[in-house]
Protein backbone atom coordinates (compact mmCIF):
# COMPACT_ATOMS: atom_id res chain seq x y z
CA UNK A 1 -10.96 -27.94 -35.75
CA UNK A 2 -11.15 -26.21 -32.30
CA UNK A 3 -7.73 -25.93 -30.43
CA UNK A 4 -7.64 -27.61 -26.70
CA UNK A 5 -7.56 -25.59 -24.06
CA UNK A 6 -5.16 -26.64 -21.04
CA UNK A 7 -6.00 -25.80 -17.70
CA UNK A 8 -2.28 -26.51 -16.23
CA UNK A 9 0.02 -24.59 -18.57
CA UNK A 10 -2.48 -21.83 -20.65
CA UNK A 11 -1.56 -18.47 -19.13
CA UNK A 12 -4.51 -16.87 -17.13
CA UNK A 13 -5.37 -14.28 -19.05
CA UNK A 14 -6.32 -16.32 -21.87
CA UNK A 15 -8.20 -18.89 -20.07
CA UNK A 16 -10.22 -16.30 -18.37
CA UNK A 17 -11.50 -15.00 -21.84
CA UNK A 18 -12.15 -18.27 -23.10
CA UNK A 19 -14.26 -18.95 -20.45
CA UNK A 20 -16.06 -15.36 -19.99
CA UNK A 21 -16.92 -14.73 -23.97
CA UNK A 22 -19.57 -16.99 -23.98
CA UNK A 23 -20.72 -16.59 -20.52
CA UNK A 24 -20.98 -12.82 -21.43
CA UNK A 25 -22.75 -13.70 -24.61
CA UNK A 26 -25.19 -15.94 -23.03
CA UNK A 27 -26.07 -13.47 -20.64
CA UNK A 28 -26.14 -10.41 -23.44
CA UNK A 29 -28.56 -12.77 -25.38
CA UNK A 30 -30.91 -13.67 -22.64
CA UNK A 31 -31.25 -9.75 -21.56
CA UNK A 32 -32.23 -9.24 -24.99
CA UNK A 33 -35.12 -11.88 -25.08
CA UNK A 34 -36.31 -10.29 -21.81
CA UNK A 35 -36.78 -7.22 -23.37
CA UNK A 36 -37.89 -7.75 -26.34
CA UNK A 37 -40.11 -10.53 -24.59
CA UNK A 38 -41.15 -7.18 -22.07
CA UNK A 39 -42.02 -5.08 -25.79
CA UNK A 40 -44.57 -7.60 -26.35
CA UNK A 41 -46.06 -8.99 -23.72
CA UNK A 42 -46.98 -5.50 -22.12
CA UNK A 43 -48.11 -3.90 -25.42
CA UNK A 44 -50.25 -6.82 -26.45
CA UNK A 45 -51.48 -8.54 -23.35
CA UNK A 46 -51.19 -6.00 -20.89
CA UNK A 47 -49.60 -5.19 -17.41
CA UNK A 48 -50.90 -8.03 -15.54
CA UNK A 49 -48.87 -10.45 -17.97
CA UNK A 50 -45.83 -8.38 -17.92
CA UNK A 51 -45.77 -8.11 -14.21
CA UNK A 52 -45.69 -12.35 -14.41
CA UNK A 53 -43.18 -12.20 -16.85
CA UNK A 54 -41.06 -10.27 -14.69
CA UNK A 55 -41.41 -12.21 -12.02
CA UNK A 56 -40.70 -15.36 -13.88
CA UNK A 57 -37.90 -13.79 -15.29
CA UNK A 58 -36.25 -13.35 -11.71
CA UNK A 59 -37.07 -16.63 -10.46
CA UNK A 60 -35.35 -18.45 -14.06
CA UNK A 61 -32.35 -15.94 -12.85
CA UNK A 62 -31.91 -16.93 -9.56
CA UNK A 63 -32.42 -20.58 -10.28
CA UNK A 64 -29.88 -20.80 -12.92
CA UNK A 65 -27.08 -18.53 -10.15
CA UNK A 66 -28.11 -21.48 -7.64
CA UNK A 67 -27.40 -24.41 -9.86
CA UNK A 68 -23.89 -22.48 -10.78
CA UNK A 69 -23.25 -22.08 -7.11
CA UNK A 70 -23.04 -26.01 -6.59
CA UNK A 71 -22.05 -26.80 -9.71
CA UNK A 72 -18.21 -25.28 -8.67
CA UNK A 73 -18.40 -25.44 -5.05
């Protein structure tokens, strides 16, 4: 079973890498399916497609930093 985690008496360092392994893994996993995404897209559609995947890319990026912005505000 998974242990709790509490907020009020877990020391800080501890709660910080609870929180920022799979933050950090989510983030290492979705630079990898850029790139790879990148490999294939340019080599087998061409620059025009991997200029729009690019873009896209940035505008999923700085949608998801805007919904965590009000999410803990």
């Amino acid at each position: 079973m998974f242990k709790s985690i509490d907020l009020k008496n877990d020391p800080i360092p501890k709660l910080f890498l609870c929180f920022s392994i799979p933050s950090v893994t989510g983030m290492l996993i979705n630079a990898l399916y850029a790139i790879v995404d990148g490999i294939f897209i340019g080599r087998f559609v061409g620059a025009d497609a991997l200029a729009a995947i690019t873009i896209g890319l940035i505008c999923t990026l700085s949608s998801t930093q805007f919904n965590y912005q009000h999410f803990f505000l």
